[in-house]
N, C-alpha and C. Protein backbone atom coordinates (compact mmCIF):
# COMPACT_ATOMS: atom_id res chain seq x y z
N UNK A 1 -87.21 80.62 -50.00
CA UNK A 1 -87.17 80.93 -48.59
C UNK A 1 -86.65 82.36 -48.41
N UNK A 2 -87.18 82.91 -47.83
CA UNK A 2 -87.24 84.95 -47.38
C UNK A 2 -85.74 84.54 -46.72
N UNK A 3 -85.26 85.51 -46.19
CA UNK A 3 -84.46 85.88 -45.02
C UNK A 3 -84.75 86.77 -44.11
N UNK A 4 -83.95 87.10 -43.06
CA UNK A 4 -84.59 88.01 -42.04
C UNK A 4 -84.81 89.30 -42.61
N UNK A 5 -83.89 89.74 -43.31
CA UNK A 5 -84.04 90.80 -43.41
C UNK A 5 -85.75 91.49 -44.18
N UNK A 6 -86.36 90.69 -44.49
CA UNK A 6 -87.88 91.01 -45.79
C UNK A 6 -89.06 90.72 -44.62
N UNK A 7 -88.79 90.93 -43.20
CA UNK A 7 -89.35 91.26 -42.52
C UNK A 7 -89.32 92.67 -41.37
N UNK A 8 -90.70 92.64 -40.69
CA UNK A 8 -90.54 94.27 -40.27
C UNK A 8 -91.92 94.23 -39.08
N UNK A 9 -91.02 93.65 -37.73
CA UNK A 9 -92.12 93.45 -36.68
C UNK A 9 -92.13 95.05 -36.30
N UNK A 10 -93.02 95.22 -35.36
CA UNK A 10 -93.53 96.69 -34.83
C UNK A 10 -92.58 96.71 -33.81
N UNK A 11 -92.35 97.75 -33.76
CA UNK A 11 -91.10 98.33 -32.52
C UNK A 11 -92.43 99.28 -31.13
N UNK A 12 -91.80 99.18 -30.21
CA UNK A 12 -92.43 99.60 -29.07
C UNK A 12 -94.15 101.01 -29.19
N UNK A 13 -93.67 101.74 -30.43
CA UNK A 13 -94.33 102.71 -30.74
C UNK A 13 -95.37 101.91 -31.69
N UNK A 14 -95.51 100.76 -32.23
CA UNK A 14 -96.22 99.93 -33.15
C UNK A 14 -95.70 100.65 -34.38
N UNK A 15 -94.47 100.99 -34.32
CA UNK A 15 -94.16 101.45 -36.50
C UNK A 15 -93.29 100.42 -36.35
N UNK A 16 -93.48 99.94 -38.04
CA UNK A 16 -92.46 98.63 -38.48
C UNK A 16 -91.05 98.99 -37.92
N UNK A 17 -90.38 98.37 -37.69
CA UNK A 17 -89.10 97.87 -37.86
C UNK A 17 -87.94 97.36 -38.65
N UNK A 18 -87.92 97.90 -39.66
CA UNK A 18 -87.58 96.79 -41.22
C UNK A 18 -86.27 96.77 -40.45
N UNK A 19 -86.12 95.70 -40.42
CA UNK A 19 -84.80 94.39 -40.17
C UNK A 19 -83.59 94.62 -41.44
N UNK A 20 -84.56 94.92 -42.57
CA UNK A 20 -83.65 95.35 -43.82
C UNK A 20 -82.17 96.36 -43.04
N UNK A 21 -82.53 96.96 -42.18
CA UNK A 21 -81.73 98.05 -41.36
C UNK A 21 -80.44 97.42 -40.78
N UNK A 22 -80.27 96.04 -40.41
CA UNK A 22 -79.56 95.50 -40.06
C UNK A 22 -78.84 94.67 -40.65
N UNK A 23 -78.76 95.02 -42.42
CA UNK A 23 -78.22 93.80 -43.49
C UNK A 23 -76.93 93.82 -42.90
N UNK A 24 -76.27 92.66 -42.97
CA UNK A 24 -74.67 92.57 -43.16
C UNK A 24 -74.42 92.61 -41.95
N UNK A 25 -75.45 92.53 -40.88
CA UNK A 25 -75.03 92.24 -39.08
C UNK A 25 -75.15 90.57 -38.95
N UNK A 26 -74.92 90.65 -37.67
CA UNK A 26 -75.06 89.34 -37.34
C UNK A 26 -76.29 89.45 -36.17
N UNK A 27 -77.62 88.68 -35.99
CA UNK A 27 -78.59 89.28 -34.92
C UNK A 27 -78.66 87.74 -33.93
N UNK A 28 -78.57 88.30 -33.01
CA UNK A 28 -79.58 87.36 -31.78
C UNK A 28 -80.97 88.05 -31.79
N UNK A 29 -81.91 86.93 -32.36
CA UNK A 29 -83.32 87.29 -32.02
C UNK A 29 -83.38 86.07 -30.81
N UNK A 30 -84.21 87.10 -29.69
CA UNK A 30 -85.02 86.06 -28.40
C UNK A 30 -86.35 86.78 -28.25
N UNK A 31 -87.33 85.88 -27.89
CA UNK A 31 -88.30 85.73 -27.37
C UNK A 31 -88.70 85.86 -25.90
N UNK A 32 -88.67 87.27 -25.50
CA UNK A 32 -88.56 87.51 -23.84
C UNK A 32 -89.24 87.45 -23.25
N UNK A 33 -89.29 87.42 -22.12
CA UNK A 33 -90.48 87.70 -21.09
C UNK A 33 -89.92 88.47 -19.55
N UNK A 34 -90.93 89.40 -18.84
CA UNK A 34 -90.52 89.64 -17.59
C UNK A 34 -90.65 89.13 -16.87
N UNK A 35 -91.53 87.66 -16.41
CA UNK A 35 -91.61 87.39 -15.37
C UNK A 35 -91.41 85.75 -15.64
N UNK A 36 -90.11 85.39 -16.06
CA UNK A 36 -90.09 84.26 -16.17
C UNK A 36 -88.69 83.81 -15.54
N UNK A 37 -88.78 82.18 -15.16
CA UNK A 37 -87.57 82.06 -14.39
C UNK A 37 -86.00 82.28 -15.22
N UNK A 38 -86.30 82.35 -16.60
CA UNK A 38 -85.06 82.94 -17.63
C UNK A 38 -84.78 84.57 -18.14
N UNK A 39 -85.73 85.10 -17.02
CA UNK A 39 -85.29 86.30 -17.38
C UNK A 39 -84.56 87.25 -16.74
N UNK A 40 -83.44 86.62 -16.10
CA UNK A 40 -82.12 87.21 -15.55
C UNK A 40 -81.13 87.19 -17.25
N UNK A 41 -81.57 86.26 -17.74
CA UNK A 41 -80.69 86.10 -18.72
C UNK A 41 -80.36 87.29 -19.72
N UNK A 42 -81.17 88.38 -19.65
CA UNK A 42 -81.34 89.82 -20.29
C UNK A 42 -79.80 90.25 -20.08
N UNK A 43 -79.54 90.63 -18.50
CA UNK A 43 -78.24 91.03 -17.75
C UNK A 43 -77.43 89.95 -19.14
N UNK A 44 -77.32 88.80 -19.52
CA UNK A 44 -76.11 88.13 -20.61
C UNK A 44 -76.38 88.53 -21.78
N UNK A 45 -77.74 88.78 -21.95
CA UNK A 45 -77.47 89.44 -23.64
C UNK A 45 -77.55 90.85 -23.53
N UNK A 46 -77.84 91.60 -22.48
CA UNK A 46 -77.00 92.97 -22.94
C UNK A 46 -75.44 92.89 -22.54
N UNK A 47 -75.02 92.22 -22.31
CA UNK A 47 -73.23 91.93 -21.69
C UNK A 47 -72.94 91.53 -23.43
N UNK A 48 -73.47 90.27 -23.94
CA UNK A 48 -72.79 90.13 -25.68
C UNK A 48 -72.70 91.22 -26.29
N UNK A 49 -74.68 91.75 -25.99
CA UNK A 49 -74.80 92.96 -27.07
C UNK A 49 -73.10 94.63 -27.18
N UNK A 50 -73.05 94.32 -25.51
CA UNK A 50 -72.20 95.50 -25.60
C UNK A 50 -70.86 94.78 -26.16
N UNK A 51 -70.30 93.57 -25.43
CA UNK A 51 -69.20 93.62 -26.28
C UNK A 51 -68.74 93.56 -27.01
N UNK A 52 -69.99 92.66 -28.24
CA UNK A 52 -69.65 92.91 -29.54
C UNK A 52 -70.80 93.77 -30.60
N UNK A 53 -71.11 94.53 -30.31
CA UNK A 53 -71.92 94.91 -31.05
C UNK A 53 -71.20 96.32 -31.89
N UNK A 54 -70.21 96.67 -31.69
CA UNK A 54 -68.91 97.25 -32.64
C UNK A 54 -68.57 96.75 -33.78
N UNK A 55 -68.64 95.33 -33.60
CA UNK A 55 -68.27 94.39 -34.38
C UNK A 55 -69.43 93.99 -35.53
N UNK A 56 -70.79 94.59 -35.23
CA UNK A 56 -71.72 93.78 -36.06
C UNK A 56 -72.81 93.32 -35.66
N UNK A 57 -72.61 92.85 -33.90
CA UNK A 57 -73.85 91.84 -33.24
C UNK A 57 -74.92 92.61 -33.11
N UNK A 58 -75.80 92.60 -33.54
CA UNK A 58 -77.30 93.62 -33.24
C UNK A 58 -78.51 92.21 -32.22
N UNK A 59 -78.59 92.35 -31.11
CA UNK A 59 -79.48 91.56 -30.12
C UNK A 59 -80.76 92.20 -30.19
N UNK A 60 -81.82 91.55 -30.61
CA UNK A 60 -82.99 92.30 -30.75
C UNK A 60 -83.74 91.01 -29.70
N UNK A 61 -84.53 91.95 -28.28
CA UNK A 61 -85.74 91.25 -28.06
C UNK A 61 -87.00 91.59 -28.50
N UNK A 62 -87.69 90.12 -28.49
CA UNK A 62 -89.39 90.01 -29.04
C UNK A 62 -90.58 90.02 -27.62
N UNK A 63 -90.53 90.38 -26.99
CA UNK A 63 -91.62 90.08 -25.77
C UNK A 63 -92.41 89.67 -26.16
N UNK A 64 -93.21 88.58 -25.63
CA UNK A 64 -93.65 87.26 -25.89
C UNK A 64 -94.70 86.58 -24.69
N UNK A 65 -96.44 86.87 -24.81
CA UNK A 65 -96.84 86.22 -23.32
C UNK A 65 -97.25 85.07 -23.72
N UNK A 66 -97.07 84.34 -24.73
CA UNK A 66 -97.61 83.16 -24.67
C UNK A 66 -97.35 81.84 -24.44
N UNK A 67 -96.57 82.16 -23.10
CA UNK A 67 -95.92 80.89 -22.33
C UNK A 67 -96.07 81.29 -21.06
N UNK A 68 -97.26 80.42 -20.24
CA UNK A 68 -97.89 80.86 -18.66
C UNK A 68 -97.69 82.68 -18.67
N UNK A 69 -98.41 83.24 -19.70
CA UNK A 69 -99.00 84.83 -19.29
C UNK A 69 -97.73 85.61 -18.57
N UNK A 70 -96.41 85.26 -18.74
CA UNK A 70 -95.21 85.42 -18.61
C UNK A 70 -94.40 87.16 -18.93
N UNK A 71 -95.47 87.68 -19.82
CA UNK A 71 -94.90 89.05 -20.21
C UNK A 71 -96.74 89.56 -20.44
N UNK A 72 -97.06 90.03 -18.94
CA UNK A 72 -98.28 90.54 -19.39
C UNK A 72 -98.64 92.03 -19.55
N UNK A 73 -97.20 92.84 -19.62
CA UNK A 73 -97.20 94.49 -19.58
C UNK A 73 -97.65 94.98 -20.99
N UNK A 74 -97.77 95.88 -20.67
CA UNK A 74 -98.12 96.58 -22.33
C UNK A 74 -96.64 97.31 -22.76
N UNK A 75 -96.58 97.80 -23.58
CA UNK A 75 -94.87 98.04 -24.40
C UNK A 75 -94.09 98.91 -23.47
N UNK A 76 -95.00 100.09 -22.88
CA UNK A 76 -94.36 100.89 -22.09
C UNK A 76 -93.47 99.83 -20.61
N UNK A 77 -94.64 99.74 -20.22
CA UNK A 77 -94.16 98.71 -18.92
C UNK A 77 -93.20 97.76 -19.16
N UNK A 78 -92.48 96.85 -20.30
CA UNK A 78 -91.88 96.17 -20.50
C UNK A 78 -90.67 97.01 -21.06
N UNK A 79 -90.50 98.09 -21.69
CA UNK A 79 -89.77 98.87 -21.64
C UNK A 79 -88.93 99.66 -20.71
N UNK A 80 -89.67 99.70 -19.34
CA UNK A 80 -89.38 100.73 -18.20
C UNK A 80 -88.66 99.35 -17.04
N UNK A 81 -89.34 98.02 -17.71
CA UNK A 81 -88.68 97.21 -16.88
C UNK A 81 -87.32 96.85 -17.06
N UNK A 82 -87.39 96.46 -18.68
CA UNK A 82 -85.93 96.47 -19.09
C UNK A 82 -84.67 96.67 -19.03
N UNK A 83 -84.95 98.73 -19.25
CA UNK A 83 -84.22 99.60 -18.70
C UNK A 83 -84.06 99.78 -16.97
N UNK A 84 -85.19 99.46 -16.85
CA UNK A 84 -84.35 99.49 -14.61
C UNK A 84 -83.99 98.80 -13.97
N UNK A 85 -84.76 97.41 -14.30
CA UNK A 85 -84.07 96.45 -13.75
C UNK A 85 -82.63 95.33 -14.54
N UNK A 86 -82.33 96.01 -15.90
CA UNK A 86 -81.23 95.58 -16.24
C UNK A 86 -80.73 96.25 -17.16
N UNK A 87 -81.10 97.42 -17.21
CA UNK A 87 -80.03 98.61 -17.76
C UNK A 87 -79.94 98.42 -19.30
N UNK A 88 -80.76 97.51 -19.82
CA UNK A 88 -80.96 96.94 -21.27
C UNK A 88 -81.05 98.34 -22.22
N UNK A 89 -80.32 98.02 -23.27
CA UNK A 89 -80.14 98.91 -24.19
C UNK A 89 -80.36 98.64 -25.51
N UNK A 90 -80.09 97.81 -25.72
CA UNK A 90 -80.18 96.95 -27.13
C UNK A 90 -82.18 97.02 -27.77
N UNK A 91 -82.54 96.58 -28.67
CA UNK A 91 -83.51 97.10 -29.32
C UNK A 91 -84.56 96.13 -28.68
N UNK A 92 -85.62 96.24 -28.08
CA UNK A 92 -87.23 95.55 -27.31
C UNK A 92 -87.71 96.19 -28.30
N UNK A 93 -88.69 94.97 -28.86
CA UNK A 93 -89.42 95.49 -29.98
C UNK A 93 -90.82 95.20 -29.27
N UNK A 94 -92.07 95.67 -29.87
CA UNK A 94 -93.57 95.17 -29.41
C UNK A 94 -93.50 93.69 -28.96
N UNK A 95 -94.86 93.41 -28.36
CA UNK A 95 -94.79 92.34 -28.14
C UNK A 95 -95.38 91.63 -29.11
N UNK A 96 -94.91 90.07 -29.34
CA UNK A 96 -95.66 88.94 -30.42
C UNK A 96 -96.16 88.25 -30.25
N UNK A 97 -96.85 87.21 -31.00
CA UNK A 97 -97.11 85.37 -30.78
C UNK A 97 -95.78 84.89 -31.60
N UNK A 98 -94.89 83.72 -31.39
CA UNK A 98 -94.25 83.22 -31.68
C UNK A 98 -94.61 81.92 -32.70
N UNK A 99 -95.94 81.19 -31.60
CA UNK A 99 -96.75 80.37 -32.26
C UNK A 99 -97.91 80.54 -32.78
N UNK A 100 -98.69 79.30 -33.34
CA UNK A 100 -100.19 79.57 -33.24
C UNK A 100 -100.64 80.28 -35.09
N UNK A 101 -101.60 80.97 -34.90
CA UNK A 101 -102.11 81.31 -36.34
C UNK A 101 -102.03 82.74 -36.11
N UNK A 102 -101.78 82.89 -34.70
CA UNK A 102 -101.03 84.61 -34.73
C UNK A 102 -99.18 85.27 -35.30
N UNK A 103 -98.68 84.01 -35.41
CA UNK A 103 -97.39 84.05 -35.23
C UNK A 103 -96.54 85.10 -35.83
N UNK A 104 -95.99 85.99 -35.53
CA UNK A 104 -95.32 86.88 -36.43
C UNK A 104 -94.80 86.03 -37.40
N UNK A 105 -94.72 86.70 -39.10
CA UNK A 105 -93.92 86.30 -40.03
C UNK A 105 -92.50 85.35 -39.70
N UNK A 106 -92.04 86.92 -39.13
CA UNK A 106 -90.72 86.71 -38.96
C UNK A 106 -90.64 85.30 -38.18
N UNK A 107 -90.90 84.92 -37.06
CA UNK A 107 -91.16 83.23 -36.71
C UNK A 107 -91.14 82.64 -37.13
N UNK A 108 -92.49 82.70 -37.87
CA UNK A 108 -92.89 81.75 -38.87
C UNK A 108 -91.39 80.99 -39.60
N UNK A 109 -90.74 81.91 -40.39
CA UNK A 109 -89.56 82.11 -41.11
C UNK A 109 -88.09 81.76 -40.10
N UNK A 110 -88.20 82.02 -39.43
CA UNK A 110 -87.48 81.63 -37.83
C UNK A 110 -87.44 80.27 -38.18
N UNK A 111 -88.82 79.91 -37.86
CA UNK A 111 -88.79 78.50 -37.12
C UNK A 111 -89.07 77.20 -38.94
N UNK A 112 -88.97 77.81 -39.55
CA UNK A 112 -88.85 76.85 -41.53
C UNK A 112 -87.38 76.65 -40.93
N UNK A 113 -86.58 78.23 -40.84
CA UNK A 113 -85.18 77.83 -41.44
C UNK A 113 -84.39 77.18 -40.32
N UNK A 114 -84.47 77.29 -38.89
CA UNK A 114 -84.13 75.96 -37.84
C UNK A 114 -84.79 75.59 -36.87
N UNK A 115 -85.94 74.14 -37.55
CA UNK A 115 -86.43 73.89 -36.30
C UNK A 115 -86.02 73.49 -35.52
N UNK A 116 -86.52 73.12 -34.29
CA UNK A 116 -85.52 73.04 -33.11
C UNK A 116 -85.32 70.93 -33.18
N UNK A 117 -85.52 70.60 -31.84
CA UNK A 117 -85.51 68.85 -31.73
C UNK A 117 -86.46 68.15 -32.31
N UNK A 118 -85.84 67.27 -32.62
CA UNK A 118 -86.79 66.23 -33.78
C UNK A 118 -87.40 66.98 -35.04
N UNK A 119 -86.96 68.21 -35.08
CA UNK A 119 -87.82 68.84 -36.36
C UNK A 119 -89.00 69.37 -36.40
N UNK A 120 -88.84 69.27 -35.08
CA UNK A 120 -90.19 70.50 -34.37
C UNK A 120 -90.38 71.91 -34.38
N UNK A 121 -90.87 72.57 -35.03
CA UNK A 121 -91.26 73.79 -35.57
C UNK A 121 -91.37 74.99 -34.31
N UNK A 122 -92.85 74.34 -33.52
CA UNK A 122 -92.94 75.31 -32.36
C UNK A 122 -91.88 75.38 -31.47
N UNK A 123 -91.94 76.84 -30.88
CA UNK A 123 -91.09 77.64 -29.60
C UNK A 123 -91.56 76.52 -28.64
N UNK A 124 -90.74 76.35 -27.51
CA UNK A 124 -91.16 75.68 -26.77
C UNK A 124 -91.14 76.45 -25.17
N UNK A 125 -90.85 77.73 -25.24
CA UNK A 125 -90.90 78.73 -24.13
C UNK A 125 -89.90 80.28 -24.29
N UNK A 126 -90.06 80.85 -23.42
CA UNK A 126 -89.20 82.05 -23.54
C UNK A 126 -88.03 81.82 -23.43
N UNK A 127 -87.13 83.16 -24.25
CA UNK A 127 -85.66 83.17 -24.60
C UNK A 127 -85.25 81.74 -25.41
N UNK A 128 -86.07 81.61 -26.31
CA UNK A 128 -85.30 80.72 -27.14
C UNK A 128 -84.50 81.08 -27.84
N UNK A 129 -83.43 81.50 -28.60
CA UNK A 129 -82.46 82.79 -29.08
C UNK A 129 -82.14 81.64 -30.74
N UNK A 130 -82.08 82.57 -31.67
CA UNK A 130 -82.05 82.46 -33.17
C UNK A 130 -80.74 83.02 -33.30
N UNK A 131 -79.57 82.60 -33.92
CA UNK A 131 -78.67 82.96 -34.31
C UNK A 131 -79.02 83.57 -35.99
N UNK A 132 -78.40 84.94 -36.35
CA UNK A 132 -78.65 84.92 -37.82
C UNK A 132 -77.31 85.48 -38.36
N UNK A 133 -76.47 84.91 -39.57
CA UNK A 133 -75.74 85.33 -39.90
C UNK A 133 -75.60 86.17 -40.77
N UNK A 134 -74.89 87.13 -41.56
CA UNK A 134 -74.91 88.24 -42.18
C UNK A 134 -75.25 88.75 -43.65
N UNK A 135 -75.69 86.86 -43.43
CA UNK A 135 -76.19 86.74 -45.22
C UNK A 135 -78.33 87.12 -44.81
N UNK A 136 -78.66 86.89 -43.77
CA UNK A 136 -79.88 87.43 -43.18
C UNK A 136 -80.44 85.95 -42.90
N UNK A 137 -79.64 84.68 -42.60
CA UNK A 137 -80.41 83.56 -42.56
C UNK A 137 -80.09 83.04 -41.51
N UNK A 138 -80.98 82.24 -40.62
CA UNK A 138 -80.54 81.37 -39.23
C UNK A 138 -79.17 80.71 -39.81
N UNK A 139 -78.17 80.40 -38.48
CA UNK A 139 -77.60 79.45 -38.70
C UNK A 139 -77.61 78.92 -36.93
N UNK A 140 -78.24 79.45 -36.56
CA UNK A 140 -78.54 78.45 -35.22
C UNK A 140 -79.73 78.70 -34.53
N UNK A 141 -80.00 77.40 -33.28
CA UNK A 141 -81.54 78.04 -32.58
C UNK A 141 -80.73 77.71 -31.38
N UNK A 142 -80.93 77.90 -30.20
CA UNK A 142 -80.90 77.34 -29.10
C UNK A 142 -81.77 77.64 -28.02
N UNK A 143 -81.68 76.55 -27.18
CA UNK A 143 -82.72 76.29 -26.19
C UNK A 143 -83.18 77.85 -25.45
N UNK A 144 -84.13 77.98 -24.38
CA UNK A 144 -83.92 78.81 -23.25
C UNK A 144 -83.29 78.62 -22.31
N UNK A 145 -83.10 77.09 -22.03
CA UNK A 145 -81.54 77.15 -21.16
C UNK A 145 -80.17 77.49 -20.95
N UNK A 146 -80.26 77.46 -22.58
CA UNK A 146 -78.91 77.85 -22.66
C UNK A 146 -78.58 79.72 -22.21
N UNK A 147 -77.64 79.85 -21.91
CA UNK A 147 -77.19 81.38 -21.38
C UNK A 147 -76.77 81.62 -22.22
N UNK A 148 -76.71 83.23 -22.49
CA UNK A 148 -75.89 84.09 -23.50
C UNK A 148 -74.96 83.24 -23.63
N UNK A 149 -74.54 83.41 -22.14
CA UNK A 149 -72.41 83.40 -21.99
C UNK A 149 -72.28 82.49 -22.62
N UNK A 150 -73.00 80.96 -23.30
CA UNK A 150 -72.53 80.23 -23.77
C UNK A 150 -72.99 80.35 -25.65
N UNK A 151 -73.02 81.13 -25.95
CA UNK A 151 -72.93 81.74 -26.99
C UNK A 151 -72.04 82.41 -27.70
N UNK A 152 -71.45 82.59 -26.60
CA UNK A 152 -69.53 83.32 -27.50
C UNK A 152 -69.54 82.63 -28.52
N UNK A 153 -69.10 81.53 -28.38
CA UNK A 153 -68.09 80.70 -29.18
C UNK A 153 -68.91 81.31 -31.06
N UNK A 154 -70.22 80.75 -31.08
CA UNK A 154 -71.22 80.54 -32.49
C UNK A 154 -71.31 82.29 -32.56
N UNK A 155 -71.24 83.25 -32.08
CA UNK A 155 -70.99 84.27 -32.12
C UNK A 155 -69.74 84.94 -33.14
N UNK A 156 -68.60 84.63 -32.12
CA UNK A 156 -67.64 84.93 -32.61
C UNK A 156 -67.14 84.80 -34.16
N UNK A 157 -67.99 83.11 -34.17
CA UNK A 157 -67.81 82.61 -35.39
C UNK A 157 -68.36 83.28 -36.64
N UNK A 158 -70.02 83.72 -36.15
CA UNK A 158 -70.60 84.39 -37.00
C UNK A 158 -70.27 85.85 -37.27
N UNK A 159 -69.29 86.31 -36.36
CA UNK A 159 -69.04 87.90 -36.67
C UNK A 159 -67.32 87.57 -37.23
N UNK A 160 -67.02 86.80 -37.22
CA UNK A 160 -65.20 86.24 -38.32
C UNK A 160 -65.96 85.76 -39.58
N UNK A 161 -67.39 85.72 -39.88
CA UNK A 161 -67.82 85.15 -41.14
C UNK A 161 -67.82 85.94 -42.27
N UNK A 162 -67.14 85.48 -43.49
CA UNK A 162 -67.55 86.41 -44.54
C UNK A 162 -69.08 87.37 -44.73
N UNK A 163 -69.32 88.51 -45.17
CA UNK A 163 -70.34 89.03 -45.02
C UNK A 163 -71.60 88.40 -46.15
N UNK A 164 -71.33 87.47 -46.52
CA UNK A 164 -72.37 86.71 -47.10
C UNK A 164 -72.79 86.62 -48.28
């Protein structure tokens, strides 16, 4: 089984991204969208990203339309939204498929190392958020319901964790 890091989605300009860049962090990967009823939730993960990201936390979003046509901008536009309507700073990468036979790697690999309920593989909508700890491997998934803010706690934990 890979870890995060032996992947390398396209960043806004379409050049890889090697994740390798982020060994020995701790990442929130989510699956975003602009026009979905969870996407106030940006405003909570750039609030984690800033307060701990001194510490290690690197928050990377994936924009994502393949849940009701939910993120239908092209990179620029989802970029310009980001930044104005929530001051987002943290890294928006291109957009992906999560599922399907398009699925980015990295997913793919996402969703082996924690599927979500009952052992169900597929995303089941936007902002589903991947905890990864500093060894480059999930150690959590959680819903899109859930809010940043309730993420401290598995956070904290993962940035007090040995570096792996």
């Amino acid at each position: 089984m890979s870890n995060i890091y032996d992947h390398a989605p396209r960043d806004v300009r379409g050049e890889p991204h090697p994740l390798s860049q982020y060994r020995g962090k701790v990442l929130l990967v989510v699956n975003t969208a602009s026009k979905c009823g969870f996407t106030p939730q940006y405003q909570g993960l750039e609030t984690l990203w800033r307060r701990h990201r001194a510490r290690g936390l690197v928050v990377l979003g994936l924009p994502c339309n393949q849940f009701g046509a939910q993120e239908p901008g092209d990179a620029a536009a989802i970029e310009q939204f980001c930044s104005l309507t929530y001051d987002v700073t943290f890294p928006v990468l291109a957009k992906i498929e999560v599922n399907g036979p398009g699925a980015d790697p990295l997913y793919v690999d996402l969703k082996r190392q924690k599927p979500g309920l009952f052992g169900t593989k597929a995303i089941k909508w936007n902002f589903t958020k991947f905890l990864i700890g500093r060894d480059g491997r999930a150690i959590g998934r959680f819903a899109p319901s859930t809010k940043p803010e309730a993420l401290e706690g598995a956070i904290e934990r993962a940035l007090a964790a040995p570096g792996g």
